[in-house]
N, C-alpha and C. Protein backbone atom coordinates (compact mmCIF):
# COMPACT_ATOMS: atom_id res chain seq x y z
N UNK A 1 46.00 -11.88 3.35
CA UNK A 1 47.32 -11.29 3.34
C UNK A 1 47.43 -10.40 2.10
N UNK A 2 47.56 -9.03 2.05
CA UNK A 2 48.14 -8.05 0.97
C UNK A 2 48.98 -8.67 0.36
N UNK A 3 49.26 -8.77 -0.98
CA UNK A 3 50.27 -8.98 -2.06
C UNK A 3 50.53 -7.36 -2.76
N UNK A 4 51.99 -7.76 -2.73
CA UNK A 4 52.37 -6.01 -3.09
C UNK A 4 52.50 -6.70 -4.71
N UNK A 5 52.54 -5.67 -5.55
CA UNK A 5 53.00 -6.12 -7.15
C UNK A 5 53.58 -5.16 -8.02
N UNK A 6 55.00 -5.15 -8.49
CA UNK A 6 55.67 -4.09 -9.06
C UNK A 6 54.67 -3.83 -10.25
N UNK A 7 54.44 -2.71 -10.93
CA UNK A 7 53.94 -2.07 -12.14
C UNK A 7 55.08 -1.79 -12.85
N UNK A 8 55.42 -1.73 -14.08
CA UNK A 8 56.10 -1.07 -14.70
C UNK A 8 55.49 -0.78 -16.35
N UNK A 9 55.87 0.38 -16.61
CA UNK A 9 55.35 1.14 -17.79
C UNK A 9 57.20 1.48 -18.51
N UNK A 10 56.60 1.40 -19.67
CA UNK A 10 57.61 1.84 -20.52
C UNK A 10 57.04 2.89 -21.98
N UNK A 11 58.02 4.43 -22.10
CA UNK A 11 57.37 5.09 -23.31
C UNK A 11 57.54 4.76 -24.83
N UNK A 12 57.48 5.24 -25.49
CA UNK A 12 58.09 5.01 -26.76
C UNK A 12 59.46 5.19 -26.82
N UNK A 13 60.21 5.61 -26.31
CA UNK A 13 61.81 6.35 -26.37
C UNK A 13 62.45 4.95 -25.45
N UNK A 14 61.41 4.06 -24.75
CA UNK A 14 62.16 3.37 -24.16
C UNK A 14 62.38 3.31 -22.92
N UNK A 15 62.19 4.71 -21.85
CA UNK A 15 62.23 5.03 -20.94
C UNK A 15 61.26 3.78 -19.61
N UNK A 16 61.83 3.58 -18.68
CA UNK A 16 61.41 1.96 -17.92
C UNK A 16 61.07 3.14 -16.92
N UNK A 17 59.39 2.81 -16.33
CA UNK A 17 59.41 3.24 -14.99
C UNK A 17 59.04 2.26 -14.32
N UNK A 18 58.91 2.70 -12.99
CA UNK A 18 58.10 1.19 -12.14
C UNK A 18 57.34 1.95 -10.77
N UNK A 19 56.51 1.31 -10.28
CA UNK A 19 55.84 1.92 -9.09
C UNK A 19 55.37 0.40 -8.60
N UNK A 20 55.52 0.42 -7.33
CA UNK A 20 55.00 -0.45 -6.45
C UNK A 20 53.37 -0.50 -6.31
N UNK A 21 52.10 -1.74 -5.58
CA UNK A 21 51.17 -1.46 -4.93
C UNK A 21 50.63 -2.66 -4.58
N UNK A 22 50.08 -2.00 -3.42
CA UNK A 22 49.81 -3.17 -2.37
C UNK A 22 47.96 -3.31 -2.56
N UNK A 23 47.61 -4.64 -2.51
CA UNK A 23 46.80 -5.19 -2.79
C UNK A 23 45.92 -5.75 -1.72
N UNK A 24 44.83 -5.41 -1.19
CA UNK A 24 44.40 -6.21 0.17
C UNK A 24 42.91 -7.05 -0.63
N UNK A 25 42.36 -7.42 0.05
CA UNK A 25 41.13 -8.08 -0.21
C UNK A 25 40.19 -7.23 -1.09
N UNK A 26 39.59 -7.51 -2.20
CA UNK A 26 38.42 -6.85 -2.67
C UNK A 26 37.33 -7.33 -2.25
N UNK A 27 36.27 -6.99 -2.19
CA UNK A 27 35.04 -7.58 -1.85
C UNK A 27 34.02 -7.46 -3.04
N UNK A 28 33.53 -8.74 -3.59
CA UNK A 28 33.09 -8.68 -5.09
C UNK A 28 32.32 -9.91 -4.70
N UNK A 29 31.74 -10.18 -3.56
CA UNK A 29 30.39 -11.26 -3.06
C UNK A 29 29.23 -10.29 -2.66
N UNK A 30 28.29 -10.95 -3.32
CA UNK A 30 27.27 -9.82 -3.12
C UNK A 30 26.26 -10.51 -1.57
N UNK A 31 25.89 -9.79 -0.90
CA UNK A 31 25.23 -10.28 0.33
C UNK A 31 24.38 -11.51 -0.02
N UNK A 32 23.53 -11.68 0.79
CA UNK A 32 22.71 -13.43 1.27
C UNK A 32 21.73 -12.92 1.64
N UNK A 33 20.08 -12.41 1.18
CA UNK A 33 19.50 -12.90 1.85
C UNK A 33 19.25 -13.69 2.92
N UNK A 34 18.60 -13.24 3.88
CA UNK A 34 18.39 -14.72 4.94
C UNK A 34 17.38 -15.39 5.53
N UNK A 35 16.46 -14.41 5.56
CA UNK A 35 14.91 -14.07 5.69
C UNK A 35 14.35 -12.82 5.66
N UNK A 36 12.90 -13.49 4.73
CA UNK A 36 12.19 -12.34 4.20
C UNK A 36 10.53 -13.07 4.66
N UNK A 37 9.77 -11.84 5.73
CA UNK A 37 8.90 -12.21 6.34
C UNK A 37 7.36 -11.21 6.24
N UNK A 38 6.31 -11.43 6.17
CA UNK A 38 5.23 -10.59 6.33
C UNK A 38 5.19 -9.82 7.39
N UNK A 39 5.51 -8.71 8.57
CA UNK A 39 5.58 -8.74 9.56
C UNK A 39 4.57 -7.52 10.26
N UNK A 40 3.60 -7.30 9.14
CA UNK A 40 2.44 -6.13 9.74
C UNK A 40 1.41 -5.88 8.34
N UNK A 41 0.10 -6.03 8.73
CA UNK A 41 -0.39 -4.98 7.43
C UNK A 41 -1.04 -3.92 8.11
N UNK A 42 -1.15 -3.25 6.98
CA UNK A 42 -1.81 -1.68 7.49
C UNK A 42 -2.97 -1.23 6.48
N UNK A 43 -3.39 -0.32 6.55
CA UNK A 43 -4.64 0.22 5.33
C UNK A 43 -3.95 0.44 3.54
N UNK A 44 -3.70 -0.44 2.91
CA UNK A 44 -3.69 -0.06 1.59
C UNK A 44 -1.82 -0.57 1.75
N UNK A 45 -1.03 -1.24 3.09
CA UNK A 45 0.11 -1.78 3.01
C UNK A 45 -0.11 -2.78 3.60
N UNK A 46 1.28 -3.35 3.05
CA UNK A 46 1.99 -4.56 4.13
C UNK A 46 3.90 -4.41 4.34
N UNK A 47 3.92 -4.63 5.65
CA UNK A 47 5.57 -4.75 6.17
C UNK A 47 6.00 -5.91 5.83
N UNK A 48 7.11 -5.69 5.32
CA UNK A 48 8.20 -6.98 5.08
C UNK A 48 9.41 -6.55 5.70
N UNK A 49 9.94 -7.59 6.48
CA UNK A 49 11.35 -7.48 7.24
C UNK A 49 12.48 -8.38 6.62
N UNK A 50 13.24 -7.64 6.02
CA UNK A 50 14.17 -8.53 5.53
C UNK A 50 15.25 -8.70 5.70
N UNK A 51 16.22 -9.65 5.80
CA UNK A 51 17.47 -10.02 6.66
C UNK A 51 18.55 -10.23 5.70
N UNK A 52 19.59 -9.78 5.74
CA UNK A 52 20.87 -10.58 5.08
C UNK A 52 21.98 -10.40 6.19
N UNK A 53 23.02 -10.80 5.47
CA UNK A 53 23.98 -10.88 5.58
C UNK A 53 24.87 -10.96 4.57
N UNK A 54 26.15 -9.95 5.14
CA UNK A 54 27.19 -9.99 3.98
C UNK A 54 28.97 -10.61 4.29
N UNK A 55 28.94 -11.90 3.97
CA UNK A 55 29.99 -12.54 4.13
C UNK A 55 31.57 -12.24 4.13
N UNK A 56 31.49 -11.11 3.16
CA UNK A 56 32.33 -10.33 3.08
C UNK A 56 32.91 -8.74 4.33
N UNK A 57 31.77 -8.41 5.07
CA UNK A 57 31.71 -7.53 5.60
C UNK A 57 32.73 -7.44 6.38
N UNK A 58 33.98 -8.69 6.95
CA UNK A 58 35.22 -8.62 8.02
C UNK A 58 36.07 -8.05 7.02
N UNK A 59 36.33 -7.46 5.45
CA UNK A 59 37.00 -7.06 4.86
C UNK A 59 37.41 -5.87 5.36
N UNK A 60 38.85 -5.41 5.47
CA UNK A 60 39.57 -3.91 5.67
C UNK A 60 38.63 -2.81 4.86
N UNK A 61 38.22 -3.88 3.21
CA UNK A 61 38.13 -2.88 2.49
C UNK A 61 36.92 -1.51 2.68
N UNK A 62 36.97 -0.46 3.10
CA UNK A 62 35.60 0.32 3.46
C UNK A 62 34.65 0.29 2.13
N UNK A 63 33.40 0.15 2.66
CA UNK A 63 32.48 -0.17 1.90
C UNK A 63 31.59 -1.26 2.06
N UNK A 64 32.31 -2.36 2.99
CA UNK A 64 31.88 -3.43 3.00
C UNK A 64 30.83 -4.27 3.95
N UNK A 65 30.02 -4.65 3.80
CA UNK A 65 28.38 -4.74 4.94
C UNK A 65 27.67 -4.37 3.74
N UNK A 66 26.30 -4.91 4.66
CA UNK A 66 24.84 -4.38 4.16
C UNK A 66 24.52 -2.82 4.24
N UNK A 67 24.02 -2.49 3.13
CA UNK A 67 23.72 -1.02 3.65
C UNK A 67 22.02 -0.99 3.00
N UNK A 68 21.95 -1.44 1.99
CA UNK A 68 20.59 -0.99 1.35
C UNK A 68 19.52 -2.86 0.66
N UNK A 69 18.37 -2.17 1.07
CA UNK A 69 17.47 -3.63 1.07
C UNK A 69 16.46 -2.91 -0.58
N UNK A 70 16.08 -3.71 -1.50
CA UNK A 70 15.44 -3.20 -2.06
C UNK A 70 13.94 -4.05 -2.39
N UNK A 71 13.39 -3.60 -3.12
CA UNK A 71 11.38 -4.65 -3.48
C UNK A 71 11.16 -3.93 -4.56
N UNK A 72 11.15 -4.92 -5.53
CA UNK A 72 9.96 -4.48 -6.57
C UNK A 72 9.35 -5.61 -7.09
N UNK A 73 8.11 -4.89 -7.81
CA UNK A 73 6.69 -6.05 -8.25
C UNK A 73 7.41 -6.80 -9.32
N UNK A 74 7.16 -7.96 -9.11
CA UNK A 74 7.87 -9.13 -9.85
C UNK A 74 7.75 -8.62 -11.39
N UNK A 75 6.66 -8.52 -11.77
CA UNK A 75 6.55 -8.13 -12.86
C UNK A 75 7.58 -7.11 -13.53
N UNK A 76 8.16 -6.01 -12.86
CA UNK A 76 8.87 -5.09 -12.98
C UNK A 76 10.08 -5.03 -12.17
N UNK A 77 10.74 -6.00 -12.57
CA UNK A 77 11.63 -6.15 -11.43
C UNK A 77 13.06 -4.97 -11.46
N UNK A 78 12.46 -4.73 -12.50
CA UNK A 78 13.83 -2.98 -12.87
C UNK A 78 13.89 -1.94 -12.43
N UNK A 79 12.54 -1.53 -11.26
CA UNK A 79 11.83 -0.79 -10.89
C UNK A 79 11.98 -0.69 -9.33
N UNK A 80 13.19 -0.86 -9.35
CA UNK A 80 13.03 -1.15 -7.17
C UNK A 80 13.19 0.35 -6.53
N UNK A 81 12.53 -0.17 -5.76
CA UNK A 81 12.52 1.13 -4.40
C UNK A 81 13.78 0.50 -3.02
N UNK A 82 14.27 1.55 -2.82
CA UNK A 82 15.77 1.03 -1.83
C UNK A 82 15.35 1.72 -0.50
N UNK A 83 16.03 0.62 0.47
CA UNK A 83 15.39 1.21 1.57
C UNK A 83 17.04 1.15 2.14
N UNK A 84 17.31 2.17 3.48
CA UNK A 84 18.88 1.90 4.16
C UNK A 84 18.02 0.96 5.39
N UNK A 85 19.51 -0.08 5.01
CA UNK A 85 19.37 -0.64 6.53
C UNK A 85 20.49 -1.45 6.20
N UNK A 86 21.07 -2.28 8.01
CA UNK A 86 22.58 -2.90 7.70
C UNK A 86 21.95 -4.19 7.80
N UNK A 87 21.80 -4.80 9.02
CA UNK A 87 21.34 -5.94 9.60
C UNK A 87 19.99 -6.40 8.89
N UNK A 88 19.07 -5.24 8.94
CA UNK A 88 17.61 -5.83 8.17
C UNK A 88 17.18 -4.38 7.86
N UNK A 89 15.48 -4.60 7.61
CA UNK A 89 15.22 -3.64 7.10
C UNK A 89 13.31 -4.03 6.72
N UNK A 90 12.47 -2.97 7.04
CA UNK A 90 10.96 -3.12 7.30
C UNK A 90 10.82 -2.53 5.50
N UNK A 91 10.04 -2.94 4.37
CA UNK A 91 10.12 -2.64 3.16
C UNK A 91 8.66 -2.66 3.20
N UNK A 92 7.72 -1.65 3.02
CA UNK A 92 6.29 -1.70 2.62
C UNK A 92 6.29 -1.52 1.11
N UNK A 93 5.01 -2.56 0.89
CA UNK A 93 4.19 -2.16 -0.44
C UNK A 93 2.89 -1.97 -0.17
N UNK A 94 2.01 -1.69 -1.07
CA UNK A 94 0.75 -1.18 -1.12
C UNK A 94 0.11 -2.58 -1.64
N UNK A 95 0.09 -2.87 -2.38
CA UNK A 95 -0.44 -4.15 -2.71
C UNK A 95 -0.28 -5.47 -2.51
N UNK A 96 -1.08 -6.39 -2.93
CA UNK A 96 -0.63 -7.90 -2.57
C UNK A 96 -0.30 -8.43 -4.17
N UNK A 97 0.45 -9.31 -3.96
CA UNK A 97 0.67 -9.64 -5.20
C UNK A 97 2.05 -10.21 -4.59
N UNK A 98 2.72 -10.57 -6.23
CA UNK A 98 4.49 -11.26 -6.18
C UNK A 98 5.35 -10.28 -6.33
N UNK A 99 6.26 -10.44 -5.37
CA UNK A 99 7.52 -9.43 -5.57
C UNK A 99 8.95 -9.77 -5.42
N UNK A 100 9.85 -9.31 -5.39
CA UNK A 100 11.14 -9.49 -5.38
C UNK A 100 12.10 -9.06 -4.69
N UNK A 101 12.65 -9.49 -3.79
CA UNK A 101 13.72 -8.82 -2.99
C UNK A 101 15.19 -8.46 -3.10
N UNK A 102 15.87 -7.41 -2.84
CA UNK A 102 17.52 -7.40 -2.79
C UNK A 102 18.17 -7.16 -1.71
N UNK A 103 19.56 -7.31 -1.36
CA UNK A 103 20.06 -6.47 -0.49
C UNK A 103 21.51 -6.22 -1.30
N UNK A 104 21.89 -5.04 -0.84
CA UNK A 104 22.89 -4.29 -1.08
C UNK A 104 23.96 -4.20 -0.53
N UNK A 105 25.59 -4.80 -0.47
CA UNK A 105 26.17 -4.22 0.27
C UNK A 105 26.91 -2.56 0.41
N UNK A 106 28.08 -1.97 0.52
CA UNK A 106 28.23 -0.46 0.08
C UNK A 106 29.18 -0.46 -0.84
N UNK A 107 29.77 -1.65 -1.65
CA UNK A 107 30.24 -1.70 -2.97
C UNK A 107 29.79 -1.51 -3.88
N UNK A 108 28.37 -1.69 -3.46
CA UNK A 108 27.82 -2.00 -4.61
C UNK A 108 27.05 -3.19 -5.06
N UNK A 109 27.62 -4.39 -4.75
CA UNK A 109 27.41 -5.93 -5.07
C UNK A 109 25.88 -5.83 -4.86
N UNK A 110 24.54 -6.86 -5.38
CA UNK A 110 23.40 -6.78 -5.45
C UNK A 110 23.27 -8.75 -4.82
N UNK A 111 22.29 -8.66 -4.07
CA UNK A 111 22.14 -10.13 -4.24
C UNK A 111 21.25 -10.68 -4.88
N UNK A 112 21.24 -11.90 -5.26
CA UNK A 112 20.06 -12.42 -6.14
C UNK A 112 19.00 -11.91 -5.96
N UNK A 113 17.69 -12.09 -6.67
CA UNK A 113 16.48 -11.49 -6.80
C UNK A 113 15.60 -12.80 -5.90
N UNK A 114 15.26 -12.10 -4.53
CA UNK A 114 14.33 -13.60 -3.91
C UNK A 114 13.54 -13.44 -4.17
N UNK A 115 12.68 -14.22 -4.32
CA UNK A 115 11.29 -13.78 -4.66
C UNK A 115 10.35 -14.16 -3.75
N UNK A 116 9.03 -13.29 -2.86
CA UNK A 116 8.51 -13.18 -1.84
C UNK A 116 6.76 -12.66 -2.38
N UNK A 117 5.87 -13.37 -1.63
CA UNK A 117 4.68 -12.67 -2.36
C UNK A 117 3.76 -12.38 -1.08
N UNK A 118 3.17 -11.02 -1.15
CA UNK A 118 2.28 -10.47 -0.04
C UNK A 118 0.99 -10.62 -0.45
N UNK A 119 0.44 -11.79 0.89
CA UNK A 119 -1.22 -12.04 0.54
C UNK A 119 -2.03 -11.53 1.74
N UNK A 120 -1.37 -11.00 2.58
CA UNK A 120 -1.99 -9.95 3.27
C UNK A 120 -2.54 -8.21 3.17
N UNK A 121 -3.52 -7.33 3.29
CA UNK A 121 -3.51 -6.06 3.18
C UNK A 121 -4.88 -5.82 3.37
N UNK A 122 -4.60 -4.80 4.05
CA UNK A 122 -6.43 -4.33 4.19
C UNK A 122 -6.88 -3.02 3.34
N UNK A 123 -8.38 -3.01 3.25
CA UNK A 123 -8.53 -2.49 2.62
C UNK A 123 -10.05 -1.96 3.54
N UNK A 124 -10.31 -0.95 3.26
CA UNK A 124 -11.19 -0.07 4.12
C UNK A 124 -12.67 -0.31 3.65
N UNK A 125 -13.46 -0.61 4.67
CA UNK A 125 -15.09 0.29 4.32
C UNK A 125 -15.51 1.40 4.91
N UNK A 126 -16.03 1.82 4.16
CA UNK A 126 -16.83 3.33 4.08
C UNK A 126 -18.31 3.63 4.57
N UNK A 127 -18.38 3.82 5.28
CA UNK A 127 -20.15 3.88 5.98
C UNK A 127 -20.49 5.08 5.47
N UNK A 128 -21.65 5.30 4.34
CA UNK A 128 -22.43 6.37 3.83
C UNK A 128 -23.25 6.45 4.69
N UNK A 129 -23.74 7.79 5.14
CA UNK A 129 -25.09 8.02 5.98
C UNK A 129 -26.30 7.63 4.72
N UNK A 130 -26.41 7.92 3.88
CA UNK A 130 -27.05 8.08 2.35
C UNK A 130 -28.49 8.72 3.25
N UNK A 131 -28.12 10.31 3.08
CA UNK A 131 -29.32 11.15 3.86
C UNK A 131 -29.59 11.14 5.30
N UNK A 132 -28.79 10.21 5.96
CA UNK A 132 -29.03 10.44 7.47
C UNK A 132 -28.31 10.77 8.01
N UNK A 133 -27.81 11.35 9.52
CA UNK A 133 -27.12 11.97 10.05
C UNK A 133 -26.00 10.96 10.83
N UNK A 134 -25.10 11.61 11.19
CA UNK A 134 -23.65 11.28 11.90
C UNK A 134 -22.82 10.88 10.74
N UNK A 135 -21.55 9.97 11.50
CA UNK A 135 -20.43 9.90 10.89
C UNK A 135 -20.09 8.76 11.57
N UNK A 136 -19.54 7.76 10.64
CA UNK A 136 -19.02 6.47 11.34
C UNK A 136 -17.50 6.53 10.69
N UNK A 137 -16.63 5.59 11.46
CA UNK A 137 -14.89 5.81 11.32
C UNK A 137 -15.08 4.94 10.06
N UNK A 138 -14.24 4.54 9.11
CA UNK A 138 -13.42 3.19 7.89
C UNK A 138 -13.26 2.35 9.05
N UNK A 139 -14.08 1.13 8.32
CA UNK A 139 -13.26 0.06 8.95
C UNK A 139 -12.44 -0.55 8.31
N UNK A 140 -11.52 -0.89 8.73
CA UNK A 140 -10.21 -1.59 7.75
C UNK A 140 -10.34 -3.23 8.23
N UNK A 141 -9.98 -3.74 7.52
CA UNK A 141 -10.45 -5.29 7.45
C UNK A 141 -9.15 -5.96 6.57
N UNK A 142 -8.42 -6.95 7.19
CA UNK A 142 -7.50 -7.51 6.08
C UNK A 142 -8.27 -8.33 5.34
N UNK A 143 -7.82 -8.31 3.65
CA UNK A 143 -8.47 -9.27 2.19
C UNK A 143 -8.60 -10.72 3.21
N UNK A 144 -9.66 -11.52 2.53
CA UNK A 144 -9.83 -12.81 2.51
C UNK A 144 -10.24 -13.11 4.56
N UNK A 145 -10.20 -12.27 4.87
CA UNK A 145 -10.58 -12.64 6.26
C UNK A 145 -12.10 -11.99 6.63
N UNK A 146 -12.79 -13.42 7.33
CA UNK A 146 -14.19 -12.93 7.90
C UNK A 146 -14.08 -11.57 8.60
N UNK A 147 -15.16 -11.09 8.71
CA UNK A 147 -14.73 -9.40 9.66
C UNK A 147 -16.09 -9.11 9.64
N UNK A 148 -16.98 -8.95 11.03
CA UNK A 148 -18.06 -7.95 11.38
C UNK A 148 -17.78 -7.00 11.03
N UNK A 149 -19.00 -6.86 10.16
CA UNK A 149 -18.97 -5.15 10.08
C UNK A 149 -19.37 -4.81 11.29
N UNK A 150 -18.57 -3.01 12.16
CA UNK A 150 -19.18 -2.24 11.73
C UNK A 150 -20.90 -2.28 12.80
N UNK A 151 -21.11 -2.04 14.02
CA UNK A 151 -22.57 -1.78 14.01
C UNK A 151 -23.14 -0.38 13.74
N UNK A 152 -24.32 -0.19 12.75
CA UNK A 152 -24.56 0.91 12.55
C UNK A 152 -24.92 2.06 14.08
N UNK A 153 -24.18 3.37 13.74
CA UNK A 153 -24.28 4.14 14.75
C UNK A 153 -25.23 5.36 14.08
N UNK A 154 -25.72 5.15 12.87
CA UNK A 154 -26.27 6.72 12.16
C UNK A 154 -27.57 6.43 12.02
N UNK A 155 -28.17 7.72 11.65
CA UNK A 155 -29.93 7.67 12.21
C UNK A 155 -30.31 8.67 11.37
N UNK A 156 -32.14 8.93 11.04
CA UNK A 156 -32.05 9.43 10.04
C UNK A 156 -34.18 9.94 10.39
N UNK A 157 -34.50 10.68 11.07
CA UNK A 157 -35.69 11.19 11.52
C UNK A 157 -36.72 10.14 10.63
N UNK A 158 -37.47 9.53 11.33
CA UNK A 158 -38.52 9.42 10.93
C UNK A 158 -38.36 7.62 10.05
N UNK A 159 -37.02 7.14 9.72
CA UNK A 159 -36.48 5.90 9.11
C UNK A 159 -35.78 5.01 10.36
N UNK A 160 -36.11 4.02 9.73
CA UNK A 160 -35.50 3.03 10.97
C UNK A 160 -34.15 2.25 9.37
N UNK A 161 -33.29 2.25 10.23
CA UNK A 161 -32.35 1.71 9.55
C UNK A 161 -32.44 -0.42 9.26
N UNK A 162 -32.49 -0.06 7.72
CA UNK A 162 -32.50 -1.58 7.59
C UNK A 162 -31.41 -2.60 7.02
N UNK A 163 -30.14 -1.84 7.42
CA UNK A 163 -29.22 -2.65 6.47
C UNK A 163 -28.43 -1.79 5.79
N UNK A 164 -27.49 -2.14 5.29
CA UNK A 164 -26.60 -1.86 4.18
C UNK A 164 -26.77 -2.45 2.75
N UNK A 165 -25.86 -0.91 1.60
CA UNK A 165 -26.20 -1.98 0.58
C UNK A 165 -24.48 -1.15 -0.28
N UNK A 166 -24.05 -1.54 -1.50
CA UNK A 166 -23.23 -1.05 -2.02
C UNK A 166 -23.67 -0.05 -2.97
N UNK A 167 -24.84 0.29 -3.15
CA UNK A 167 -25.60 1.28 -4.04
C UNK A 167 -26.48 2.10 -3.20
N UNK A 168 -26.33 3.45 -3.56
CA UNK A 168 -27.15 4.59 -2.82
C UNK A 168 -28.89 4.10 -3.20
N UNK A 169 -29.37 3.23 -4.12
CA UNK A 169 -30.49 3.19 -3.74
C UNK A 169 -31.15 1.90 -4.25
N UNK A 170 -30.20 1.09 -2.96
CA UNK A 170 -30.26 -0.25 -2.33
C UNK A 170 -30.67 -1.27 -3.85
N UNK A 171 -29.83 -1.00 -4.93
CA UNK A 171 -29.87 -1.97 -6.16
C UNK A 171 -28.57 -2.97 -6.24
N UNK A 172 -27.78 -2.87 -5.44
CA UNK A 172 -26.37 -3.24 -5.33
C UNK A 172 -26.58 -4.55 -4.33
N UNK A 173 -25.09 -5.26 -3.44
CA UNK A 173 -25.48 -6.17 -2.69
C UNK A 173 -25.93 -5.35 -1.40
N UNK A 174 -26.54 -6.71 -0.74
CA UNK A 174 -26.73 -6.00 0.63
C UNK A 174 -26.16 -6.76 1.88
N UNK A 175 -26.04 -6.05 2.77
CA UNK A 175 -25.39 -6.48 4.10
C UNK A 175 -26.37 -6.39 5.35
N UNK A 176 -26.38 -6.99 6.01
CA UNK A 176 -26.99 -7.03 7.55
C UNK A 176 -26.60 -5.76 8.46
N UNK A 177 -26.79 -5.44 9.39
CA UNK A 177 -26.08 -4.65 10.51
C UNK A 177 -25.13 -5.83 10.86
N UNK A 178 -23.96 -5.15 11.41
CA UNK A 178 -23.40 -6.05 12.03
C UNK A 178 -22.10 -7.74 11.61
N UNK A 179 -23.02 -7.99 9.95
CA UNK A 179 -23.13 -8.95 8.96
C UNK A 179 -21.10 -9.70 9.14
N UNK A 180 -20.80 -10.64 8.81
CA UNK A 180 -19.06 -10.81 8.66
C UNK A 180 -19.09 -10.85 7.18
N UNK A 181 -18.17 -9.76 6.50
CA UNK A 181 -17.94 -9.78 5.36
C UNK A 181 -16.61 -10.01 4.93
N UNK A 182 -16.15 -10.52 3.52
CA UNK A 182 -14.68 -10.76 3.29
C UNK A 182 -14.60 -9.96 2.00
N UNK A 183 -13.47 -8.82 2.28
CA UNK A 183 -13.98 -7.65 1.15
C UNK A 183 -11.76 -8.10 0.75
N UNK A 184 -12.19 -7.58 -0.83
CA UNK A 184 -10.84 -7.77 -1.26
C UNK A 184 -10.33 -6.44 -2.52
N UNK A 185 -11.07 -5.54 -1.75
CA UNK A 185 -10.64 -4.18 -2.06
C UNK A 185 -11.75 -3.30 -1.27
N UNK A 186 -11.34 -1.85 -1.49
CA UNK A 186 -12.55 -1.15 -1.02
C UNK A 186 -13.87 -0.98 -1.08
N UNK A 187 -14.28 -0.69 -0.08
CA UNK A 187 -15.74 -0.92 -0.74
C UNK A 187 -17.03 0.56 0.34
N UNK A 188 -17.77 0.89 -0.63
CA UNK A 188 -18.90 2.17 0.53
C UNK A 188 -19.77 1.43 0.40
N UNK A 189 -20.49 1.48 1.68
CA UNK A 189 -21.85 1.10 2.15
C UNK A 189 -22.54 2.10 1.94
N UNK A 190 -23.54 2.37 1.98
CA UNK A 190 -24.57 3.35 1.82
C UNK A 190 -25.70 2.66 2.88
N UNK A 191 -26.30 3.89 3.75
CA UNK A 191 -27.40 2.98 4.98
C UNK A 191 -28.34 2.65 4.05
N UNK A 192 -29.42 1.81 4.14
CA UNK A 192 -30.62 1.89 3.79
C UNK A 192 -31.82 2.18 5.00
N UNK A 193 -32.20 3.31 4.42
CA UNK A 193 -33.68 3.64 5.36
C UNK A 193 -34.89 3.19 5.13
């Protein structure tokens, strides 16, 4: 219910004024989190979907709802990137690690800092011909998960292909054709002939 409330001001000389004003609800609750989920990775990202709600949002007052979701690296939590959304909202980062969530309503209000950590993300290999011919695609592979490489498709006159290695001249590790590797950043193969 609005509460109206007389104002009155008075000058130095004494002079009494008054003005009326009507008062409705402010909205000064900052939204709720509700869930915050892993919900895709991609090459060098991961999706987070995040949910609130703002308790306040049946207010007259305009402004009021979710409008903006924000993430930054825990470490830096002063540093957020804002995304629009009312209901939820898809927030990528590039890395895995700990981070922090917000949501926003259009007052302004911030909600607590949740804190959420992405241990998903892939990260690409690189097939070097190293002197032999063709071209093979990146394979992208999410961190910490087994993953076939990869069968070699490149060829090289006169060499029979024996493997992979992480050094152009096979001093690095080596890999099988084919081999399941668990890579937790990027990494080039180079063929060995």
């Amino acid at each position: 219910t609005p509460q109206t409330l007389t104002i009155y001001a008075q000058d130095s000389a004494g002079n009494l004024g008054q003005t009326t004003a009507i008062l409705e609800k402010i909205d000064n609750t900052a939204p709720t989190i509700t869930s915050i989920k892993q919900t895709g990775v991609g090459y060098h990202k991961a999706l987070i979907t995040v949910e609130a709600n703002d308790v306040n949002s049946n207010l007259k007052q305009s402004g009021s709802g979710v409008c903006n979701y924000g993430i930054a690296a825990a470490s830096s939590a002063d540093n957020i990137t804002w995304v629009s959304g009312t209901s939820s909202a898809v927030l990528t980062v590039a890395t895995i690690g700990n981070y922090v969530v917000y949501a926003q309503d259009n007052v302004g209000n911030i909600s607590a800092a949740k804190p959420f950590t992405v241990s998903s993300i892939k990260y690409g290999v690189t097939f070097n011909a190293n002197g032999g011919s063709g071209t093979m695609a990146r394979q992208d592979i999410i961190n910490n998960t087994g993953t076939a490489l990869t069968k070699n498709t490149l060829a090289k006159t006169g060499y029979t292909f024996s493997g992979w290695n992480t050094a152009t001249n096979g001093s690095g590790t080596s890999y099988k054709d084919g081999q399941t590797v668990i890579i937790n950043s990027d990494i080039t193969l180079y063929a060995n002939w």
